[in-house]
C-alpha atoms as a PDB file:
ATOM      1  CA  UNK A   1      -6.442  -7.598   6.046  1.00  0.00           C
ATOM      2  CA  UNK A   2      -5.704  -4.278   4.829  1.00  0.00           C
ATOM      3  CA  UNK A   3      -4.664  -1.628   7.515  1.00  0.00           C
ATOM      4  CA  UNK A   4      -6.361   1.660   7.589  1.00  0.00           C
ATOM      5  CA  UNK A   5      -4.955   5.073   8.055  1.00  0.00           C
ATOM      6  CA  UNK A   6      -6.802   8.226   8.567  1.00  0.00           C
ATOM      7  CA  UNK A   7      -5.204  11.170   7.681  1.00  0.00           C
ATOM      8  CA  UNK A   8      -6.396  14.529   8.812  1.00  0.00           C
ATOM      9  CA  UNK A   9      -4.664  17.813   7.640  1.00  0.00           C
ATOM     10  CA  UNK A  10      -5.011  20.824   8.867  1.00  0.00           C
ATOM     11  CA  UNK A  11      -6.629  24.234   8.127  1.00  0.00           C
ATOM     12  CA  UNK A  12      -7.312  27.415   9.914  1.00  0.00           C
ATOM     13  CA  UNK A  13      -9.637  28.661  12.398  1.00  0.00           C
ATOM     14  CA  UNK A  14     -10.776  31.924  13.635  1.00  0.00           C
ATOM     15  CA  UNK A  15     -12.459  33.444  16.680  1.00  0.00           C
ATOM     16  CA  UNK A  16     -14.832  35.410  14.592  1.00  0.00           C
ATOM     17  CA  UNK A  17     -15.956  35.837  10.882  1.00  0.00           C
ATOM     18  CA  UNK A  18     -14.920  39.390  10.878  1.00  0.00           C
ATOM     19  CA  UNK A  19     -11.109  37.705  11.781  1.00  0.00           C
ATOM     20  CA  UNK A  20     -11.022  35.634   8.711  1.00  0.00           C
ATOM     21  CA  UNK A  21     -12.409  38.018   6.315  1.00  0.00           C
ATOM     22  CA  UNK A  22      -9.579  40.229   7.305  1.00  0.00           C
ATOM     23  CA  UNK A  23      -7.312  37.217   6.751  1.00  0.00           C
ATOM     24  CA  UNK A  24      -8.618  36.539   3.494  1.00  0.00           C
ATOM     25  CA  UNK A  25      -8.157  40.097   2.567  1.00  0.00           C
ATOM     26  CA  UNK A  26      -4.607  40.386   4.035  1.00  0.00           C
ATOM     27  CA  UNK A  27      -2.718  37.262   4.190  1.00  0.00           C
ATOM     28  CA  UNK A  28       0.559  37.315   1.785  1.00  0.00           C
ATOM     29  CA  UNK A  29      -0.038  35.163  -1.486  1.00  0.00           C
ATOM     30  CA  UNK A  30       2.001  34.020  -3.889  1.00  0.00           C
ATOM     31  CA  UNK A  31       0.896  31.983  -7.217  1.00  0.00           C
ATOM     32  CA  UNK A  32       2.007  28.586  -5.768  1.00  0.00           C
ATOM     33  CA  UNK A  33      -0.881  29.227  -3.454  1.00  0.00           C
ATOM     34  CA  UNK A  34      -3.339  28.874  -6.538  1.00  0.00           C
ATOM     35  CA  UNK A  35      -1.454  25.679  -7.939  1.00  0.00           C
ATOM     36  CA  UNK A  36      -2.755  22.123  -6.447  1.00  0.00           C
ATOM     37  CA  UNK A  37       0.239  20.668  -4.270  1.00  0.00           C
ATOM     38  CA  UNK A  38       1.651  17.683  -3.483  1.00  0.00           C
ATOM     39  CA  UNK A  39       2.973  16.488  -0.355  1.00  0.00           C
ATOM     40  CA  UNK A  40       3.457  13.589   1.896  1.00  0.00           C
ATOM     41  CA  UNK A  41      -0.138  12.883   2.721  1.00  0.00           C
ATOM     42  CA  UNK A  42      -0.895  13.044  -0.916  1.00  0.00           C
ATOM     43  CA  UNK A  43       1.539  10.721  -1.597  1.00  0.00           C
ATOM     44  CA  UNK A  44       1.069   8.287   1.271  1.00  0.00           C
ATOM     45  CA  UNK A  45      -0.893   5.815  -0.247  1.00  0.00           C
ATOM     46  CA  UNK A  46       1.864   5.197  -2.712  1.00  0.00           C
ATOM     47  CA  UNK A  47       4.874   5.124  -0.280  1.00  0.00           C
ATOM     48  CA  UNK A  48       2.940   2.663   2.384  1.00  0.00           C
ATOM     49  CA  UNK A  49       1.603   0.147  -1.191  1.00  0.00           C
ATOM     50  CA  UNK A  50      -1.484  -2.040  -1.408  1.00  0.00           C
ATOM     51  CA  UNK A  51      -1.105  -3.591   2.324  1.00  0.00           C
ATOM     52  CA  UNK A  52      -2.933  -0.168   3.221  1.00  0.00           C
ATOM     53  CA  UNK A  53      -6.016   1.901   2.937  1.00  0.00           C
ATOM     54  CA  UNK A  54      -5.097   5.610   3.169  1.00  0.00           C
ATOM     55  CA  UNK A  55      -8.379   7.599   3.757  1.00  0.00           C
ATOM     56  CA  UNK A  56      -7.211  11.517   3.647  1.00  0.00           C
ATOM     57  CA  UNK A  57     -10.865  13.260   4.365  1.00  0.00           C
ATOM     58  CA  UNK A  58     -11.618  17.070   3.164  1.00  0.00           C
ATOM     59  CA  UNK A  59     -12.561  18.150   7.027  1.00  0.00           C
ATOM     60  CA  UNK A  60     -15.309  20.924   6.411  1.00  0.00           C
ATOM     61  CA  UNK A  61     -14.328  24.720   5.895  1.00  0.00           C
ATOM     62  CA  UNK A  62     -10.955  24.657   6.301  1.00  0.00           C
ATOM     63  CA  UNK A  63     -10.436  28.110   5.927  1.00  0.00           C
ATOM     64  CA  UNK A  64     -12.519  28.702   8.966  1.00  0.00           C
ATOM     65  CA  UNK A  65     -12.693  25.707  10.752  1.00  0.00           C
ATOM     66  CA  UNK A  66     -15.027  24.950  13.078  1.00  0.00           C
ATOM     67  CA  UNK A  67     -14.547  21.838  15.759  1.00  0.00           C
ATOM     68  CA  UNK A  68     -18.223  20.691  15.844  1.00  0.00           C
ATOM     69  CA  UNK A  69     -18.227  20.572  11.675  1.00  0.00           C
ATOM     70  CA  UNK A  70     -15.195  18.469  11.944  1.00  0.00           C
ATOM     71  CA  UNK A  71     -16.616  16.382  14.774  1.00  0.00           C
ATOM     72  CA  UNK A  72     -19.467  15.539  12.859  1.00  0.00           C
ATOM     73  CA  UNK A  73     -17.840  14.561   9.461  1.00  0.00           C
ATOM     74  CA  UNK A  74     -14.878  12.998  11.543  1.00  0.00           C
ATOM     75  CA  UNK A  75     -17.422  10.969  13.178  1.00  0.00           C
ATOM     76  CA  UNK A  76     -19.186   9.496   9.899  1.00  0.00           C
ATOM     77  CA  UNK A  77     -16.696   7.419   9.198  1.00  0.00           C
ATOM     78  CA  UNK A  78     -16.531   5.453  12.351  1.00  0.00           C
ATOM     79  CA  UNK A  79     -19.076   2.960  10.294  1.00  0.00           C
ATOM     80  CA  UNK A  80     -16.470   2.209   7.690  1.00  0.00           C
ATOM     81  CA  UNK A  81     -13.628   1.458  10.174  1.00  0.00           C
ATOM     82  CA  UNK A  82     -11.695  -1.293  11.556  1.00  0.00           C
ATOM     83  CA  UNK A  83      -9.554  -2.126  14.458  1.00  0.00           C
ATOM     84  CA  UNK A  84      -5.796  -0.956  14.723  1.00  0.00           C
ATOM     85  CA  UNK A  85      -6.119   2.205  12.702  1.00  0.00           C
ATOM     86  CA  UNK A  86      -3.610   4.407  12.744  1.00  0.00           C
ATOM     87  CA  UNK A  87      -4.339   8.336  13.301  1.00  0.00           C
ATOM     88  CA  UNK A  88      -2.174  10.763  11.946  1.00  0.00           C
ATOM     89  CA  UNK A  89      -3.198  14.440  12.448  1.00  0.00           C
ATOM     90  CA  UNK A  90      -0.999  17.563  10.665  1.00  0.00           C
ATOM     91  CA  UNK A  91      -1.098  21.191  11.995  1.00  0.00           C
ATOM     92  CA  UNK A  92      -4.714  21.520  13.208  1.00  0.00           C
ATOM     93  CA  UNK A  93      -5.867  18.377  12.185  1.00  0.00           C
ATOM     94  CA  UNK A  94      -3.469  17.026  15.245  1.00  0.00           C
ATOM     95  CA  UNK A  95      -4.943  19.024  17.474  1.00  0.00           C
ATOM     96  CA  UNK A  96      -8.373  17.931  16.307  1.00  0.00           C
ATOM     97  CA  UNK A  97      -7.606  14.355  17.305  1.00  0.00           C
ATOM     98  CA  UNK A  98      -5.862  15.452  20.652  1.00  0.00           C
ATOM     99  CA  UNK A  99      -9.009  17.753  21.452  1.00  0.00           C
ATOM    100  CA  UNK A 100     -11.504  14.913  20.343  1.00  0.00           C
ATOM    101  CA  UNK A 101     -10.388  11.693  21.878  1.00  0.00           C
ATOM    102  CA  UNK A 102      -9.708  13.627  25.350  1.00  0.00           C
ATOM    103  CA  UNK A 103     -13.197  14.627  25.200  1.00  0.00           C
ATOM    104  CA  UNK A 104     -14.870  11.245  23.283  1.00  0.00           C
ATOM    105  CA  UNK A 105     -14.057   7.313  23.725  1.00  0.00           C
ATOM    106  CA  UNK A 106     -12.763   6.213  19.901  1.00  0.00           C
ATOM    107  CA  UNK A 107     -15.203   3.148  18.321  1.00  0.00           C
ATOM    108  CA  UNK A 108     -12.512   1.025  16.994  1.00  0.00           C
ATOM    109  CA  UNK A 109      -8.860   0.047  18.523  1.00  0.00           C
ATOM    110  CA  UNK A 110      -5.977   2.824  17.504  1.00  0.00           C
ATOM    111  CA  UNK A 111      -2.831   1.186  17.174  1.00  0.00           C
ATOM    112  CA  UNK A 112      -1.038   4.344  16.726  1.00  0.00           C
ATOM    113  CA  UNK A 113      -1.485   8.158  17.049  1.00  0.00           C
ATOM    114  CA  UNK A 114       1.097  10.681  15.125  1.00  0.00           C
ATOM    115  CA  UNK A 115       0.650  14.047  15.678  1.00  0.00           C
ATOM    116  CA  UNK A 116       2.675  16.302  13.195  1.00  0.00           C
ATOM    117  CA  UNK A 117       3.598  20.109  14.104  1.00  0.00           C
ATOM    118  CA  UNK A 118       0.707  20.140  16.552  1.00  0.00           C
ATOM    119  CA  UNK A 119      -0.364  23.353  18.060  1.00  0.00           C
ATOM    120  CA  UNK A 120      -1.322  23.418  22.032  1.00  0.00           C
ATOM    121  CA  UNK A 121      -3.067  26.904  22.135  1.00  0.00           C
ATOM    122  CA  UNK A 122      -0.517  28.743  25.270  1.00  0.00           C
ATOM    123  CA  UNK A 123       0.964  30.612  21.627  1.00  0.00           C
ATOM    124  CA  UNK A 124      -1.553  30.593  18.846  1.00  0.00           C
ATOM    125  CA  UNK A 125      -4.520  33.290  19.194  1.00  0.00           C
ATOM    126  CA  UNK A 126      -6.382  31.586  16.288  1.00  0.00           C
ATOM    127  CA  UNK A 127      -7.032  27.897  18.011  1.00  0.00           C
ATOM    128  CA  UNK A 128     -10.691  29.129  18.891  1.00  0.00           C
ATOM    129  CA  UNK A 129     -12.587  25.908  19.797  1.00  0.00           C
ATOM    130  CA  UNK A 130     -10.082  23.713  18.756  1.00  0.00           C
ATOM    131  CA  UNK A 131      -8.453  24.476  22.037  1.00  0.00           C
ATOM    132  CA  UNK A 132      -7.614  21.010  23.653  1.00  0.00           C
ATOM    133  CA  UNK A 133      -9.321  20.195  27.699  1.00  0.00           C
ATOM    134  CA  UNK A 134      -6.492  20.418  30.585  1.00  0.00           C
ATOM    135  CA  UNK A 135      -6.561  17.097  30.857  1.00  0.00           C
ATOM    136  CA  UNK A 136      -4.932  14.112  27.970  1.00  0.00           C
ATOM    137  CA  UNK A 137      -6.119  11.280  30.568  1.00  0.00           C
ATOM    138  CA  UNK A 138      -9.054   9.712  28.146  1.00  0.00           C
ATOM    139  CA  UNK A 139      -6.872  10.329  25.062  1.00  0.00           C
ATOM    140  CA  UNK A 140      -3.914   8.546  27.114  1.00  0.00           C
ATOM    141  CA  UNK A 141      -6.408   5.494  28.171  1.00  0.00           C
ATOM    142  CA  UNK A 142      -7.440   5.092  24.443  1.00  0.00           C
ATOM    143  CA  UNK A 143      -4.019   5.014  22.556  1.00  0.00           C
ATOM    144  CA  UNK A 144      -0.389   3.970  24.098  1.00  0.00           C
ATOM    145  CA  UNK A 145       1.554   4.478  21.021  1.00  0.00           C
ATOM    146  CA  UNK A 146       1.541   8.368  20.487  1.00  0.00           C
ATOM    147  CA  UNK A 147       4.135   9.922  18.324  1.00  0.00           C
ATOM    148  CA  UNK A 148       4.684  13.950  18.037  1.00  0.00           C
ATOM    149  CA  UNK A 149       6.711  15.684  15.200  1.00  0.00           C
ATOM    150  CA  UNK A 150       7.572  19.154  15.047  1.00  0.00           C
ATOM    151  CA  UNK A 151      10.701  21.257  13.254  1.00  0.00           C
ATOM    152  CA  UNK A 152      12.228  23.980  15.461  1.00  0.00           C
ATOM    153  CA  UNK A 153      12.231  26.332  12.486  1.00  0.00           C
ATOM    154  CA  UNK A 154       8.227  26.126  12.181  1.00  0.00           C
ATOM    155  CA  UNK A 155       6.931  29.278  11.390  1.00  0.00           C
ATOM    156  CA  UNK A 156       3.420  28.491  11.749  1.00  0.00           C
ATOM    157  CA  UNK A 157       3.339  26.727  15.022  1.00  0.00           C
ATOM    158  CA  UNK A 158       5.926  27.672  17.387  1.00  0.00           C
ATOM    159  CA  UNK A 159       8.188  24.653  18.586  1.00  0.00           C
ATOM    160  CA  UNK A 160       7.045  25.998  22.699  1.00  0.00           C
ATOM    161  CA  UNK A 161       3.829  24.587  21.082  1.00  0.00           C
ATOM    162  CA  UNK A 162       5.704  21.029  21.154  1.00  0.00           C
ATOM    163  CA  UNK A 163       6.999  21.480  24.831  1.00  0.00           C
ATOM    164  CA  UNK A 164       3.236  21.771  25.715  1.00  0.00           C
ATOM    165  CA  UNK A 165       2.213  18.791  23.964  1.00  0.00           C
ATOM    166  CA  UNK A 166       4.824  16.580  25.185  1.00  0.00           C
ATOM    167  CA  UNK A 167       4.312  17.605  28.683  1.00  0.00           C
ATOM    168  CA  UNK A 168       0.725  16.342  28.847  1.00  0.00           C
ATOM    169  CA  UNK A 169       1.716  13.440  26.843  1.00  0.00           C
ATOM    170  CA  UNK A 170       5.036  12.369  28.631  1.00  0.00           C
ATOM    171  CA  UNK A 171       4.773   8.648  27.234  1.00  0.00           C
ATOM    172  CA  UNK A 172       4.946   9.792  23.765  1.00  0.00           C
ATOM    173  CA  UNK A 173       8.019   9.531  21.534  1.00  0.00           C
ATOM    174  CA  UNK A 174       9.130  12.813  20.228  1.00  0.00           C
ATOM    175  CA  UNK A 175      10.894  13.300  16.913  1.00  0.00           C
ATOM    176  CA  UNK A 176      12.947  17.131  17.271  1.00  0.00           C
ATOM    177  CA  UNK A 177      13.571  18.444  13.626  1.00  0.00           C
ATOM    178  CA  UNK A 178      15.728  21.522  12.851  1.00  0.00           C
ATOM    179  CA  UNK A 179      14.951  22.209   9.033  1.00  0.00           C
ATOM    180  CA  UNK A 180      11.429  20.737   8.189  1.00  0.00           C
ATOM    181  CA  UNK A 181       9.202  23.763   8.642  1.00  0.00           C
ATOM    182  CA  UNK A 182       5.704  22.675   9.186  1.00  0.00           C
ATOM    183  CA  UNK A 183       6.083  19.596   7.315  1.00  0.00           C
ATOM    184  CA  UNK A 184       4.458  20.513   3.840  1.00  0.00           C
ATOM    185  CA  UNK A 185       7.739  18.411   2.376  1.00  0.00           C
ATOM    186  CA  UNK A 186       6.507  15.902  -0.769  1.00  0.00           C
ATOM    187  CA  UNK A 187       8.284  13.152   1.356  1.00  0.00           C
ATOM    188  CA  UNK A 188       8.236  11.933   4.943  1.00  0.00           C
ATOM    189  CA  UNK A 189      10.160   8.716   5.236  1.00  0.00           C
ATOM    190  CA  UNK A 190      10.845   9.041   8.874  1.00  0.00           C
ATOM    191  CA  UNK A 191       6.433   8.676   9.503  1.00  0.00           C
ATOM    192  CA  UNK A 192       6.541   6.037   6.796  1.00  0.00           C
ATOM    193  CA  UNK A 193       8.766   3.684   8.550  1.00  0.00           C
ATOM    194  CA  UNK A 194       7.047   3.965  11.545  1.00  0.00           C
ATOM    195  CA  UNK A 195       3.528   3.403  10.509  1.00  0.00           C
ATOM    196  CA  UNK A 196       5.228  -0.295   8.897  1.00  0.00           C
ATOM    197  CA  UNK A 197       7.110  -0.924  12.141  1.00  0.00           C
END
């Protein structure tokens, strides 16, 4: 049987419109933002082969995301799913999945959970409601394999973010990175190997 993986990616989310307007007006660009990129969830489906099904969904208004948007379309695919999928959430998409299965009970089986450069909220103004419950316990009782990534030189989400994370997930093997940024590198063998293992 072919083995599903879900990725969600991230995206950015304000506490009001008037925020992201401004953000739109004032955030730094360069032309490679205009160009379509590649990276390693783009190019998952080819590095894991045929054995799986890579599903990458376009969560809703990723410029200014919204949690209950992403809940919703998150939650449509549940009828296509099977047992043992594996999660995989980047930037805010990882906090999405921390958020929703400490607040929801997951249809289907995970077999794994990877969080990659996930933000906690103690350092990031623009979490909004994205911002996770106190408590991990449902998310813990759902999924024991839990795996967190996150690059000391991120310059989008701090790595005191990480301490956070790991704190309320002690269980959950950490992988400490000096030189990967946030992770928008076309390759990421070291996530590829362990979704096979």
């Amino acid at each position: 049987m072919t083995k599903q993986v879900i990725v969600i990616g991230g995206g950015d989310s304000f506490n009001t419109y008037e925020e992201y307007v401004s953000s739109l007006k004032n955030s730094e660009v360069t032309i490679d933002k205009f160009r379509p990129k590649k990276d390693w969830k783009t190019n998952l489906p080819q590095r894991l082969g045929e054995d799986y099904d890579v599903l990458l969904p376009r969560m809703p208004n990723s410029a200014n995301s919204r949690y209950h948007e992403w809940k919703i379309w998150f939650e449509r695919m549940f009828a296509f799913l099977n047992n043992g999928v594996v999660l995989i959430g980047h930037s805010l998409g990882a906090m999405f999945l921390i958020k929703y299965l400490s607040e929801n009970t997951f249809p289907k089986q995970i077999k794994k959970m990877f969080l990659v450069s996930s933000p906690y909220g103690e350092n990031m103004a623009d979490l909004a409601e994205f911002k996770p419950p106190e408590s991990f316990d449902r998310l813990g009782e759902q999924i024991k394999n839990v795996f967190i990534f996150h690059s000391k030189d991120d310059m989008v989400v701090p790595f005191s973010e990480f301490t956070e994370i790991k704190k309320r997930l002690p269980r959950a093997s950490a992988f400490v990175f000096e030189d990967r940024g946030h992770f928008n590198q076309e390759e990421f063998p070291e996530l590829v190997e362990l979704i096979r293992q």
